[in-house]
N, C-alpha and C. Protein backbone atom coordinates (compact mmCIF):
# COMPACT_ATOMS: atom_id res chain seq x y z
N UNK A 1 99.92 94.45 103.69
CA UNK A 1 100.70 93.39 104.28
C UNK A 1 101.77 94.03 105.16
N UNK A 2 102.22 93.58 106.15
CA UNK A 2 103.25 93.65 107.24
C UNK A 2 103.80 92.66 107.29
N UNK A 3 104.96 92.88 108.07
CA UNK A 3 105.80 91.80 108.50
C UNK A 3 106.97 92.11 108.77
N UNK A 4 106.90 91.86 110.22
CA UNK A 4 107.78 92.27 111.36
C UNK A 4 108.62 90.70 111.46
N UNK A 5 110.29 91.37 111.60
CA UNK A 5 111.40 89.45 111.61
C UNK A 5 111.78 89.84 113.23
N UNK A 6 111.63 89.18 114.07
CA UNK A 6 112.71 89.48 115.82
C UNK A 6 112.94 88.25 116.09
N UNK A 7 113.60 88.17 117.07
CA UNK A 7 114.01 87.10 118.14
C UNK A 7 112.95 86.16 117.96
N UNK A 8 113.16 84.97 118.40
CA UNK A 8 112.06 83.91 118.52
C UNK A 8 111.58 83.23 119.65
N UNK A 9 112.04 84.21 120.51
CA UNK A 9 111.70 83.81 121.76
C UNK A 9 111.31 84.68 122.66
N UNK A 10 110.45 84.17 123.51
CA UNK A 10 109.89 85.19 124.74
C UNK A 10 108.29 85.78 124.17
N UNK A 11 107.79 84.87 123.55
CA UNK A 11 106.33 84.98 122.34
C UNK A 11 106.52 86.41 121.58
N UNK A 12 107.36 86.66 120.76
CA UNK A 12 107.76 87.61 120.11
C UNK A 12 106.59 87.48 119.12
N UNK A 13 106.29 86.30 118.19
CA UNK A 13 105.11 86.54 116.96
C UNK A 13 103.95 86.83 117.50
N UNK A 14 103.59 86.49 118.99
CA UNK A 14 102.44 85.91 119.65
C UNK A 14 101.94 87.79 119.60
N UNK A 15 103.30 88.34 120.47
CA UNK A 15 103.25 89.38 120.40
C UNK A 15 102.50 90.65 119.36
N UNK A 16 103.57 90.34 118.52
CA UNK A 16 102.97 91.25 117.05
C UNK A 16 101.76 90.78 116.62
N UNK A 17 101.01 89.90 116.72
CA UNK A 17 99.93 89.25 115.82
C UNK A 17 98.78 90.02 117.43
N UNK A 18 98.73 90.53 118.40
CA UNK A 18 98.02 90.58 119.16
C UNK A 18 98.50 92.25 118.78
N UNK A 19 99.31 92.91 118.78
CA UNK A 19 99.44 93.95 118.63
C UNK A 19 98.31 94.63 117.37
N UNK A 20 98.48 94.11 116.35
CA UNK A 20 97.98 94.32 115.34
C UNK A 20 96.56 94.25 115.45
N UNK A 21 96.37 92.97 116.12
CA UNK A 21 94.68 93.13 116.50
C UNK A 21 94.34 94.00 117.28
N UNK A 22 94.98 94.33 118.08
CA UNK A 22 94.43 95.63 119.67
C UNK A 22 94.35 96.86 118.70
N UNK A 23 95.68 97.08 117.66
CA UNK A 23 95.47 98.39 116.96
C UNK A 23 94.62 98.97 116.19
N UNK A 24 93.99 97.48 115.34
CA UNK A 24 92.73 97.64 114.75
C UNK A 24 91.03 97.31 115.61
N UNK A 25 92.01 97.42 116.23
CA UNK A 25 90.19 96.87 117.34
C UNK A 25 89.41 96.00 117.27
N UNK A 26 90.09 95.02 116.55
CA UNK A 26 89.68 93.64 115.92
C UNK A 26 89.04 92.47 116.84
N UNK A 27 88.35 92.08 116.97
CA UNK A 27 88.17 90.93 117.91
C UNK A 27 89.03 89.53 118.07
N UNK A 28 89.74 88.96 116.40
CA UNK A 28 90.09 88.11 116.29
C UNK A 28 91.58 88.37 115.84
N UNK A 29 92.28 87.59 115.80
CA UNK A 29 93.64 87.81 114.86
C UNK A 29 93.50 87.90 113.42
N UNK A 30 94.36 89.00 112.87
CA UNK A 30 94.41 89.01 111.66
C UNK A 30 94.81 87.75 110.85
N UNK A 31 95.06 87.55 109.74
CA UNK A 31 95.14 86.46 108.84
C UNK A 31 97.17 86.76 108.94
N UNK A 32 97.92 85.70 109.60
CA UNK A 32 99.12 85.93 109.34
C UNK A 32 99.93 84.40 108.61
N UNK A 33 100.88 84.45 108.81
CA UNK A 33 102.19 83.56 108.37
C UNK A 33 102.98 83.32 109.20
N UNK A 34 104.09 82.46 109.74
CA UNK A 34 104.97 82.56 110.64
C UNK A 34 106.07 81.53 109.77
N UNK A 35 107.55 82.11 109.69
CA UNK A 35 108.85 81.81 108.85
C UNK A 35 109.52 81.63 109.74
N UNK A 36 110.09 80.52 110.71
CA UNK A 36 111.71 80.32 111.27
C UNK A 36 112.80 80.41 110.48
N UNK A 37 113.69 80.85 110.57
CA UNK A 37 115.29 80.81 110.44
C UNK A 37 115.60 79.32 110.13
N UNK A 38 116.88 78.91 109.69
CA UNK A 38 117.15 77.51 109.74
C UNK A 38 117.28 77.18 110.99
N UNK A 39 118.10 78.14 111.92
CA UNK A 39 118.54 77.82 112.91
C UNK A 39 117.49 78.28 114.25
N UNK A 40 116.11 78.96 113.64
CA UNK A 40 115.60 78.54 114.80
C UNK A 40 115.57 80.10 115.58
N UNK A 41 116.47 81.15 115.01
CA UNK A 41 116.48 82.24 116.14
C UNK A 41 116.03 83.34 116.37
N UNK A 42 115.60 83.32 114.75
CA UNK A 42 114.40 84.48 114.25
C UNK A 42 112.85 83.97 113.78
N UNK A 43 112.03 84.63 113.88
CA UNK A 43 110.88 84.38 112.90
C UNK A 43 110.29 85.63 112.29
N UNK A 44 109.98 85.32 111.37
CA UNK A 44 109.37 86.57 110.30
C UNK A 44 107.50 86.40 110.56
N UNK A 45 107.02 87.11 111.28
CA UNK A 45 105.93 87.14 111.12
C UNK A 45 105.20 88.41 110.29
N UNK A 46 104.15 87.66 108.86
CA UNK A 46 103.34 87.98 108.12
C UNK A 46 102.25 88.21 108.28
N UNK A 47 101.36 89.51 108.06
CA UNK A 47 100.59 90.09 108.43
C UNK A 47 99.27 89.89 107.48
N UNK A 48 98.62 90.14 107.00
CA UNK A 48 97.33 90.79 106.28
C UNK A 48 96.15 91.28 106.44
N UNK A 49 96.25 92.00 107.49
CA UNK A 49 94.53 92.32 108.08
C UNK A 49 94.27 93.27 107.14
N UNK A 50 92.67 93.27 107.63
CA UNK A 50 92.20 94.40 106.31
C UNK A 50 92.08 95.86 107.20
N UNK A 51 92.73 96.60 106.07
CA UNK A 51 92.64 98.32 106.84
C UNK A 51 91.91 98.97 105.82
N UNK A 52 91.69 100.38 106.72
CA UNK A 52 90.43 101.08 106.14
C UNK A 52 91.08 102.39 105.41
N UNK A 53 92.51 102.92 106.10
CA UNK A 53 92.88 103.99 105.95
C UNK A 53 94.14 104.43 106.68
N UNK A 54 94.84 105.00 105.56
CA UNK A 54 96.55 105.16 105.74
C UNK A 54 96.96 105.42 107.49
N UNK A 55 95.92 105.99 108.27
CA UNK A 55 96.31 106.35 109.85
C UNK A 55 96.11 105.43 110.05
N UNK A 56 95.29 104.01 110.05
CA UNK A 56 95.40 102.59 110.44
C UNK A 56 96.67 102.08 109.96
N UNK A 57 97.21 102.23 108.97
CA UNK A 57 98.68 101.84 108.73
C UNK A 57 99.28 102.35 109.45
N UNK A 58 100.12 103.51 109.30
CA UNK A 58 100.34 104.03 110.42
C UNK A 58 100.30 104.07 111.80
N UNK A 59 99.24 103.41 112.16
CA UNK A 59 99.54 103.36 113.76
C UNK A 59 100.07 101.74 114.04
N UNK A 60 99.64 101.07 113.03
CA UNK A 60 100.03 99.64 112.85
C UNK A 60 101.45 99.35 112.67
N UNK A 61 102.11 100.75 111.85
CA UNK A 61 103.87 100.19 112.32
C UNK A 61 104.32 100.90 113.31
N UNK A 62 103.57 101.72 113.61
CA UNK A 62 104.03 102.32 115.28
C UNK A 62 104.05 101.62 116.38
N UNK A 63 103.20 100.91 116.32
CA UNK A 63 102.89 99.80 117.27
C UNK A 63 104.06 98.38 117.15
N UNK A 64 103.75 98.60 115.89
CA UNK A 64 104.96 97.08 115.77
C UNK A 64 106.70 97.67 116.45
N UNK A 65 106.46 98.98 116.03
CA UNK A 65 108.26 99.43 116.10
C UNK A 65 108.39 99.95 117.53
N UNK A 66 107.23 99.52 118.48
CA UNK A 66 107.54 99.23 119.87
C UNK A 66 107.90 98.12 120.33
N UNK A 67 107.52 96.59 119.85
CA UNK A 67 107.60 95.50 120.71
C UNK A 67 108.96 95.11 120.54
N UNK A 68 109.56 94.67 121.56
CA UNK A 68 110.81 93.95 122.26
C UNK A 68 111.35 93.18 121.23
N UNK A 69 112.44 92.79 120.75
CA UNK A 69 112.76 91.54 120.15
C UNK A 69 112.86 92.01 118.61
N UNK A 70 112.28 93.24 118.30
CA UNK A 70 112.24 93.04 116.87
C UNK A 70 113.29 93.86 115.99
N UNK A 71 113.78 93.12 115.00
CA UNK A 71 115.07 93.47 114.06
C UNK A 71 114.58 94.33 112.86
N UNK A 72 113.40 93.87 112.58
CA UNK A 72 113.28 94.79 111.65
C UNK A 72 111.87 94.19 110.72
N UNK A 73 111.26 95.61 110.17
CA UNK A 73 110.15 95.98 110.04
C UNK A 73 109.65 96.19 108.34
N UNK A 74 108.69 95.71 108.02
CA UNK A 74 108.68 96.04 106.32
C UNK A 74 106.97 95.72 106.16
């Protein structure tokens, strides 16, 4: 599981959820979640694709700890 929280604007989840698929070479989007803030200014997007092996992790938060907008990573 992943799950990257950023800004909520400027397709920040749209972002990470396409990231994740390009990294795994996936055709489709992984299986995620999406959490707003009360106020609307963050979203927590939740991950679960299936990986094969710790360098697929690995390149999967490398990738995330590039895109724009994001506060933080787990």
């Amino acid at each position: 599981m992943f799950k990257a929280i950023g800004r909520a604007d400027n397709g920040f989840a749209a972002r990470v959820v396409a990231a994740v698929r390009d990294e795994l070479a996936e055709s489709a989007d992984p299986p995620f979640r999406l959490r707003h803030t009360a106020d609307g200014r963050h979203v927590a997007v939740t991950l679960e694709p299936t990986v094969q092996t710790v360098h697929q992790v690995l390149a999967v938060f490398r990738r995330i700890r590039r895109i724009p907008g994001l506060v933080i990573m787990m």
